[in-house]
PDB file of N, CA and C in Angstrom:
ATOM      1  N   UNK A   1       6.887   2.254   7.280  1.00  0.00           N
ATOM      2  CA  UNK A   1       8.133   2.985   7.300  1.00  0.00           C
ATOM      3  C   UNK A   1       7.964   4.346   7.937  1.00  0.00           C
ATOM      4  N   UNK A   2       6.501   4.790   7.504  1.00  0.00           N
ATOM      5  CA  UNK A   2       6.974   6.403   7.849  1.00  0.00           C
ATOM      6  C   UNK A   2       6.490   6.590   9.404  1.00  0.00           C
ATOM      7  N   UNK A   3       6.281   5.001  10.260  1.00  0.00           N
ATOM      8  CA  UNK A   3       6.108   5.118  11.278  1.00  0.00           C
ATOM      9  C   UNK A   3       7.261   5.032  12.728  1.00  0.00           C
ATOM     10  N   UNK A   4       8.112   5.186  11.907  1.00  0.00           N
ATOM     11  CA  UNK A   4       9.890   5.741  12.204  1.00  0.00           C
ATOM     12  C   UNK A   4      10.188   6.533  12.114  1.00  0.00           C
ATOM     13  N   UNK A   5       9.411   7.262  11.169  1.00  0.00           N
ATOM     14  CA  UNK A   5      10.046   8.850  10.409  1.00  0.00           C
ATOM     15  C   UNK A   5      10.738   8.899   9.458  1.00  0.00           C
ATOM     16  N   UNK A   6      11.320   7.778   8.868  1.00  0.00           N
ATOM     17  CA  UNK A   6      11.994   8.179   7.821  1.00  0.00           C
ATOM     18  C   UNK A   6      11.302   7.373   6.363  1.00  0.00           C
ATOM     19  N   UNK A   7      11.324   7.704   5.114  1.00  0.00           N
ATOM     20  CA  UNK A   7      11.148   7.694   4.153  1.00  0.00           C
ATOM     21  C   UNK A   7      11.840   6.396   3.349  1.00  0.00           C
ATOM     22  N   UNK A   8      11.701   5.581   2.272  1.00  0.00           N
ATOM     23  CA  UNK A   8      12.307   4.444   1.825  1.00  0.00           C
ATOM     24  C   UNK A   8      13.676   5.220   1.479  1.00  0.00           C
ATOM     25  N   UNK A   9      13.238   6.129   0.716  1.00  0.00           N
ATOM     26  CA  UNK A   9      14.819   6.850  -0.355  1.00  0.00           C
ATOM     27  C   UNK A   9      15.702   7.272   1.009  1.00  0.00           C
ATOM     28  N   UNK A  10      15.302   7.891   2.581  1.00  0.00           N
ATOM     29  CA  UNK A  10      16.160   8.465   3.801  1.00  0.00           C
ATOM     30  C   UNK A  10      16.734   7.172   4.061  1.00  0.00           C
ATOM     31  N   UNK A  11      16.065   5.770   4.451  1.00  0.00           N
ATOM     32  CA  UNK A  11      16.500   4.361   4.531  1.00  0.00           C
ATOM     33  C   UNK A  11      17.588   4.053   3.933  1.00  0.00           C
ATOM     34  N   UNK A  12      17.359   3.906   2.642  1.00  0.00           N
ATOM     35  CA  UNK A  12      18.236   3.689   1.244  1.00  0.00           C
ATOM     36  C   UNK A  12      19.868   4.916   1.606  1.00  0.00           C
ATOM     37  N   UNK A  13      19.414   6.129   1.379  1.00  0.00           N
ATOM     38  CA  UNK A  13      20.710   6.589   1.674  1.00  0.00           C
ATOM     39  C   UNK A  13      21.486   6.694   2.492  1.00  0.00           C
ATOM     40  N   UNK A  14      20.955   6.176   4.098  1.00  0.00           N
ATOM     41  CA  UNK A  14      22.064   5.737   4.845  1.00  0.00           C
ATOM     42  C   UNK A  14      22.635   4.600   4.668  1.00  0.00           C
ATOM     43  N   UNK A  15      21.834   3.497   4.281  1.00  0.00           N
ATOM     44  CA  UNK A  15      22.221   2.426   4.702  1.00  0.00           C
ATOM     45  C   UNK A  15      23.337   2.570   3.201  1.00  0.00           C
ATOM     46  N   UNK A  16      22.874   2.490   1.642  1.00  0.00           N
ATOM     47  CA  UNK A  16      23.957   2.521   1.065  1.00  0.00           C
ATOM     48  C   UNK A  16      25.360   3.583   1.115  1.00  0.00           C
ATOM     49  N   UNK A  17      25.701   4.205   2.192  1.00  0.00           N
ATOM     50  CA  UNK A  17      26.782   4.985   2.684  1.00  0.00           C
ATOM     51  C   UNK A  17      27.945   3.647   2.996  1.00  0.00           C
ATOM     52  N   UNK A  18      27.437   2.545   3.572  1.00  0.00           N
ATOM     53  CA  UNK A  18      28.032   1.489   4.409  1.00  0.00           C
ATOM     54  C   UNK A  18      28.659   1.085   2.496  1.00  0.00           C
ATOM     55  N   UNK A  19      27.571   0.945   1.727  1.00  0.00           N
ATOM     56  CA  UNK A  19      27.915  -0.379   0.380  1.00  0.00           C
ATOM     57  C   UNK A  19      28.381   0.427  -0.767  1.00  0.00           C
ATOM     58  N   UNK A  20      28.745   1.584  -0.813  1.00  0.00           N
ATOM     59  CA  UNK A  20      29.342   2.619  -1.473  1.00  0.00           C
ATOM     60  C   UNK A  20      30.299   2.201  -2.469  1.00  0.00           C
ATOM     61  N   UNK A  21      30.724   1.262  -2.357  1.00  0.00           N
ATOM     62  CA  UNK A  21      31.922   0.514  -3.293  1.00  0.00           C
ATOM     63  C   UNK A  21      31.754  -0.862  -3.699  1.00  0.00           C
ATOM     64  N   UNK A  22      30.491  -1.408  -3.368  1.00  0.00           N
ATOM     65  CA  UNK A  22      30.255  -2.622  -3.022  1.00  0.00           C
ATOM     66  C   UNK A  22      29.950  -3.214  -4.602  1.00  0.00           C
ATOM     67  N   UNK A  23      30.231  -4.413  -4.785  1.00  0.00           N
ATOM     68  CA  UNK A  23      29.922  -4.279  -6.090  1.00  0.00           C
ATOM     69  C   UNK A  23      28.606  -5.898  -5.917  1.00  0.00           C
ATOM     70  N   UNK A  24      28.090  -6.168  -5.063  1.00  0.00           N
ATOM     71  CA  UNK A  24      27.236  -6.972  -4.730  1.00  0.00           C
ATOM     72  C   UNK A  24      25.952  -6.434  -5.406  1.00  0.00           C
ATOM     73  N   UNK A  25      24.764  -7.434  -5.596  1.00  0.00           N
ATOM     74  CA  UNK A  25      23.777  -6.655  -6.327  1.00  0.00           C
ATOM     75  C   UNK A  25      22.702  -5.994  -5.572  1.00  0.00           C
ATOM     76  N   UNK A  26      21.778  -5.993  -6.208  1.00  0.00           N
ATOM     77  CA  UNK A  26      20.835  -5.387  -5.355  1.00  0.00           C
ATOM     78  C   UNK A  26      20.029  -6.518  -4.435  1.00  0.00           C
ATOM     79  N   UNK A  27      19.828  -7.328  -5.066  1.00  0.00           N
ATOM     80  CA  UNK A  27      18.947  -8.542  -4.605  1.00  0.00           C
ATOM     81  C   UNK A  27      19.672  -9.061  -3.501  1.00  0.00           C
ATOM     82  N   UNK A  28      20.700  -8.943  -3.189  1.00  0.00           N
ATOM     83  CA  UNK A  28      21.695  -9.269  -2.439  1.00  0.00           C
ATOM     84  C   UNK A  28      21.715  -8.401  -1.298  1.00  0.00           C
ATOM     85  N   UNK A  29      21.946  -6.844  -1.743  1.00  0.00           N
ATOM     86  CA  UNK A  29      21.709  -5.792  -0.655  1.00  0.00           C
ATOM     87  C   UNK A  29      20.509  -5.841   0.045  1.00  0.00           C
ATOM     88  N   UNK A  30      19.521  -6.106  -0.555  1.00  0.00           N
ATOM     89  CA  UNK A  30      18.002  -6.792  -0.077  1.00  0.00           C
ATOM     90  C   UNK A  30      18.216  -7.015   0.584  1.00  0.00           C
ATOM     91  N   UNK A  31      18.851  -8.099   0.804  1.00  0.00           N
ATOM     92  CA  UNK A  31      18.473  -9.729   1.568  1.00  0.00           C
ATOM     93  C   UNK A  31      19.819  -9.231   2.638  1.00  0.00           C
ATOM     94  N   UNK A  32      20.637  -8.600   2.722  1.00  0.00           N
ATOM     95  CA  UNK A  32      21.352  -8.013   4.023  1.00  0.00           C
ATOM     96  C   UNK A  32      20.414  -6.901   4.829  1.00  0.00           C
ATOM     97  N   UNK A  33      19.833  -6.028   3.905  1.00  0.00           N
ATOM     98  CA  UNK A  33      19.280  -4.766   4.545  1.00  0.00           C
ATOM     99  C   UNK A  33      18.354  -5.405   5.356  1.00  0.00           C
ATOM    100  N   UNK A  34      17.455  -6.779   4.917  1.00  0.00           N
ATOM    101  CA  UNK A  34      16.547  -7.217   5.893  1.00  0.00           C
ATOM    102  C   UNK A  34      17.037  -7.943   6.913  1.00  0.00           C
ATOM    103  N   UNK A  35      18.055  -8.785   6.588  1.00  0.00           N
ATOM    104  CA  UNK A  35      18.654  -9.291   8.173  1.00  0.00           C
ATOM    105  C   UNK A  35      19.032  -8.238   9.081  1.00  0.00           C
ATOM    106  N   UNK A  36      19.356  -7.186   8.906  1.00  0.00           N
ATOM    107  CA  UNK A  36      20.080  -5.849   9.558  1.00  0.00           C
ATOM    108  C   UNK A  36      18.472  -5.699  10.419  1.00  0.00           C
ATOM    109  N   UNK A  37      17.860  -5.283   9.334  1.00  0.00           N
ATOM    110  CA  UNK A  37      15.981  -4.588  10.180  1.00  0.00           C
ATOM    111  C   UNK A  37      15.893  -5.828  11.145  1.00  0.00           C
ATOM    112  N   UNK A  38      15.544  -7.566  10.864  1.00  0.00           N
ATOM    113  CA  UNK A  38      15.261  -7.843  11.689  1.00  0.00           C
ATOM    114  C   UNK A  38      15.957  -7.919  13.370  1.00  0.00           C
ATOM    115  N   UNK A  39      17.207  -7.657  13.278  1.00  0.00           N
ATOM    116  CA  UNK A  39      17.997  -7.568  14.418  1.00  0.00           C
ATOM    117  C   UNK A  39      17.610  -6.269  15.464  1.00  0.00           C
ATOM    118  N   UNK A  40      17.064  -4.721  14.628  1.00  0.00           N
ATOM    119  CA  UNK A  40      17.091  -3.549  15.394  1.00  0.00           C
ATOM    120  C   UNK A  40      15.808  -2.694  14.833  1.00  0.00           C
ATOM    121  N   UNK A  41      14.682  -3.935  14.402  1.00  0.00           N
ATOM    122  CA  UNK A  41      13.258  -3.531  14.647  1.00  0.00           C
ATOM    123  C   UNK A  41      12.063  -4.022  14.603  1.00  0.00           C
ATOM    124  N   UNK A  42      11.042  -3.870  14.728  1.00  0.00           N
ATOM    125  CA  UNK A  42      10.048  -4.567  14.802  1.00  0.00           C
ATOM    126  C   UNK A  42       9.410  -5.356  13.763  1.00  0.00           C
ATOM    127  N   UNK A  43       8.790  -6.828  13.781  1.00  0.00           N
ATOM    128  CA  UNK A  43       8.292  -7.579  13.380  1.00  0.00           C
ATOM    129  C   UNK A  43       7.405  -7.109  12.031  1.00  0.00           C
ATOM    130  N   UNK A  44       6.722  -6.112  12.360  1.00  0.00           N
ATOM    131  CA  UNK A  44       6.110  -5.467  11.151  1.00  0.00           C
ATOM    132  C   UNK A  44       6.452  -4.239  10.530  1.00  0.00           C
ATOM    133  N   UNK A  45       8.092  -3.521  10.925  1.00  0.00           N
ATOM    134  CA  UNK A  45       8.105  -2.914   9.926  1.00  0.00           C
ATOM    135  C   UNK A  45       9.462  -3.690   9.218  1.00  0.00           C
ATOM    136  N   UNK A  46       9.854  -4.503   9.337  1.00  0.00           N
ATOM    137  CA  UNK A  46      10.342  -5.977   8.758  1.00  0.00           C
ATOM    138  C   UNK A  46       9.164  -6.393   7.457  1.00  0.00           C
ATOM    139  N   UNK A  47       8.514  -6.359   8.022  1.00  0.00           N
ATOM    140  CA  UNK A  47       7.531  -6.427   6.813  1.00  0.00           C
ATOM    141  C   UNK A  47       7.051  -5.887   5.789  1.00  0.00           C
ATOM    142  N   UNK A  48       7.071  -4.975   6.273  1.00  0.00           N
ATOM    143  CA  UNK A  48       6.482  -3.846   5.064  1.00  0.00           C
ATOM    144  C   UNK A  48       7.529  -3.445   4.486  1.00  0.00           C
ATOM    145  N   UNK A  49       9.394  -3.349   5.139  1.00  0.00           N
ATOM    146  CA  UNK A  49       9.906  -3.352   4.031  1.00  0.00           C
ATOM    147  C   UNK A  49       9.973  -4.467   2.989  1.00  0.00           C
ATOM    148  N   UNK A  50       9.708  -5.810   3.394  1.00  0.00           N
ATOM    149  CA  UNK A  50      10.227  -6.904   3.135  1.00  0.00           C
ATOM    150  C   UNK A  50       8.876  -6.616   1.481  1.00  0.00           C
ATOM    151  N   UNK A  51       8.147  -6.007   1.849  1.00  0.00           N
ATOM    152  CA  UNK A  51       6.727  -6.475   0.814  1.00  0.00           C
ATOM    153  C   UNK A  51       6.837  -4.861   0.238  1.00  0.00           C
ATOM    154  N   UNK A  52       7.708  -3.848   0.415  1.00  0.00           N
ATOM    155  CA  UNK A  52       8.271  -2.728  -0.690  1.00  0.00           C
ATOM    156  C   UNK A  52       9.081  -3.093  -1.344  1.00  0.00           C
ATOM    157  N   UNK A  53      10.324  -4.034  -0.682  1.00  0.00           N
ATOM    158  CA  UNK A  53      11.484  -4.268  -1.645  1.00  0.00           C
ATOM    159  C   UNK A  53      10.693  -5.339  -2.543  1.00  0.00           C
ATOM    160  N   UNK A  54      10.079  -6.293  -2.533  1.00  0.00           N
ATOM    161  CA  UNK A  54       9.674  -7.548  -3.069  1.00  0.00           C
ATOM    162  C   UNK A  54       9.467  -6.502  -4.465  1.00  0.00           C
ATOM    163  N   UNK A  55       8.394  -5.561  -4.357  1.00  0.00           N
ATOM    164  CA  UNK A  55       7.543  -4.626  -5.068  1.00  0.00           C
ATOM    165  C   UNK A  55       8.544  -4.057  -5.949  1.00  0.00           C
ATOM    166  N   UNK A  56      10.234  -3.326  -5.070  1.00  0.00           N
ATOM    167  CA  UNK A  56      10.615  -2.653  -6.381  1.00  0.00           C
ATOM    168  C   UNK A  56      11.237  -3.888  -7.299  1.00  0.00           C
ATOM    169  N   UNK A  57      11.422  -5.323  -7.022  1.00  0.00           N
ATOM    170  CA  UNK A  57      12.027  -6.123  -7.955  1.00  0.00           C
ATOM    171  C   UNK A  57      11.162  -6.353  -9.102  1.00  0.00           C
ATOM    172  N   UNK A  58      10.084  -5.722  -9.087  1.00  0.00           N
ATOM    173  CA  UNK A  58       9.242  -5.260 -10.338  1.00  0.00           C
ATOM    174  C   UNK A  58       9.900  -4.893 -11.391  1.00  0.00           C
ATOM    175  N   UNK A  59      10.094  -3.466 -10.882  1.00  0.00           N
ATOM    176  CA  UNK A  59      10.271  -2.486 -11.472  1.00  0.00           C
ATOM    177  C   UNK A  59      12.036  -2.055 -11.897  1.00  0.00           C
ATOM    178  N   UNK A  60      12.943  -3.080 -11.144  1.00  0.00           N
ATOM    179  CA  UNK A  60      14.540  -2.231 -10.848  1.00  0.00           C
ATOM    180  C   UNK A  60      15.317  -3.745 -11.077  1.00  0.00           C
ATOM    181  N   UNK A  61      15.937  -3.697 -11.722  1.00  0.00           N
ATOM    182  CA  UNK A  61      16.934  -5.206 -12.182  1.00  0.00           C
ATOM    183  C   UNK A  61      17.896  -5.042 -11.042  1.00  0.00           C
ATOM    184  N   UNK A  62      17.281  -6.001 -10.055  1.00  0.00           N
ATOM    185  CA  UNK A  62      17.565  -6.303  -8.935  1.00  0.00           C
ATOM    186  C   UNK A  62      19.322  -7.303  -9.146  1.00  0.00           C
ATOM    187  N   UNK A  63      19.747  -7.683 -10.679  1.00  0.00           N
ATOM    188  CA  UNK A  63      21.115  -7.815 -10.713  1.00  0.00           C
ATOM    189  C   UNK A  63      21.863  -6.601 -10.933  1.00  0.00           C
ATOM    190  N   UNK A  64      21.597  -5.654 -10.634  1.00  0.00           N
ATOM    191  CA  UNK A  64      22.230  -4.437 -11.389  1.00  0.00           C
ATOM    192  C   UNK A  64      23.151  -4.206  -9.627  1.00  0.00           C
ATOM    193  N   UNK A  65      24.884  -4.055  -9.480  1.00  0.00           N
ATOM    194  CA  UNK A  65      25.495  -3.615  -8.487  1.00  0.00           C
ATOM    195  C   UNK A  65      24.693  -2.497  -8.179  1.00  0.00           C
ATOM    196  N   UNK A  66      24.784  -2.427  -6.623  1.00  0.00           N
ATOM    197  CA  UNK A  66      24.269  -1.422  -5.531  1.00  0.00           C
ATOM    198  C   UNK A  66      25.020  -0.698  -5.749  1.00  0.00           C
ATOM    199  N   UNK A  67      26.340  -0.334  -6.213  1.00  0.00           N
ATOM    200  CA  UNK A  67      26.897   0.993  -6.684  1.00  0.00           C
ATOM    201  C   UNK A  67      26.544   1.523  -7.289  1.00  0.00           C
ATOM    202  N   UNK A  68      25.948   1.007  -8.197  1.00  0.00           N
ATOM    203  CA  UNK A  68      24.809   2.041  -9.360  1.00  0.00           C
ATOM    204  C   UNK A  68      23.799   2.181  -9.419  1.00  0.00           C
ATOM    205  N   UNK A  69      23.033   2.515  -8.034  1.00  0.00           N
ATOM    206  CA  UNK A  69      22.115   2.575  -7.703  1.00  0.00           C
ATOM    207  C   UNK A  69      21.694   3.597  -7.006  1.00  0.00           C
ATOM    208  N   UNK A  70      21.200   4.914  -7.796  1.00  0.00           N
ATOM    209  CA  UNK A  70      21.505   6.295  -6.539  1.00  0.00           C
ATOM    210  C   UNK A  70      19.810   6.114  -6.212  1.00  0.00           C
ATOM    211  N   UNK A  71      19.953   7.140  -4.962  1.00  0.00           N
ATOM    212  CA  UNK A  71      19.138   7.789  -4.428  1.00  0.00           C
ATOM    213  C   UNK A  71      17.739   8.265  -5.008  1.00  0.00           C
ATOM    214  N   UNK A  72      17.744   8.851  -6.531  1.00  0.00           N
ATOM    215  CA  UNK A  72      16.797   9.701  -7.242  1.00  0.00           C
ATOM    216  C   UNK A  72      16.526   8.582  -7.716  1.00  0.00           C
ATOM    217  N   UNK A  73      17.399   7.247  -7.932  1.00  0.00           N
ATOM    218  CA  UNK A  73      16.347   6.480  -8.723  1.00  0.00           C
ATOM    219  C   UNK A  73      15.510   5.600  -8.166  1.00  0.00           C
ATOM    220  N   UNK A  74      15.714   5.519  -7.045  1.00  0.00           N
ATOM    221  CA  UNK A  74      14.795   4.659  -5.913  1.00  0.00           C
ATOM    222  C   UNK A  74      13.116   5.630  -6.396  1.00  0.00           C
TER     223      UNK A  74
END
């Protein structure tokens, strides 16, 4: 990631600007945010988000709506 320049949480807050009202979940926003990367970037940093997000479904109840999902808690 930070071989773009930007940061997961800089990622995260543009892209959820678009899902701001969205009441879809997270696991869901996932699985769009990565079709989006693979269209407008490279093969491996497709990857490494693909194997961060995998990582936060650890940690973040990936059914919980992307509306309630800020920034600080990434």
């Amino acid at each position: 990631m930070w071989s773009n320049g930007q940061s997961l949480a800089h990622v995260w807050e543009d892209w959820k600007k678009l899902y701001l009202a969205a009441n879809q979940s997270v696991k869901a926003s996932f699985e769009l945010f990565l079709q989006h990367l693979q269209s407008t970037s490279s093969h491996r940093y497709c990857q490494e988000f693909n194997w961060i997000l995998n990582r936060l479904d650890l940690f973040l109840d990936t059914d919980t709506p992307i509306c309630q999902v800020t920034t600080k808690r990434w």
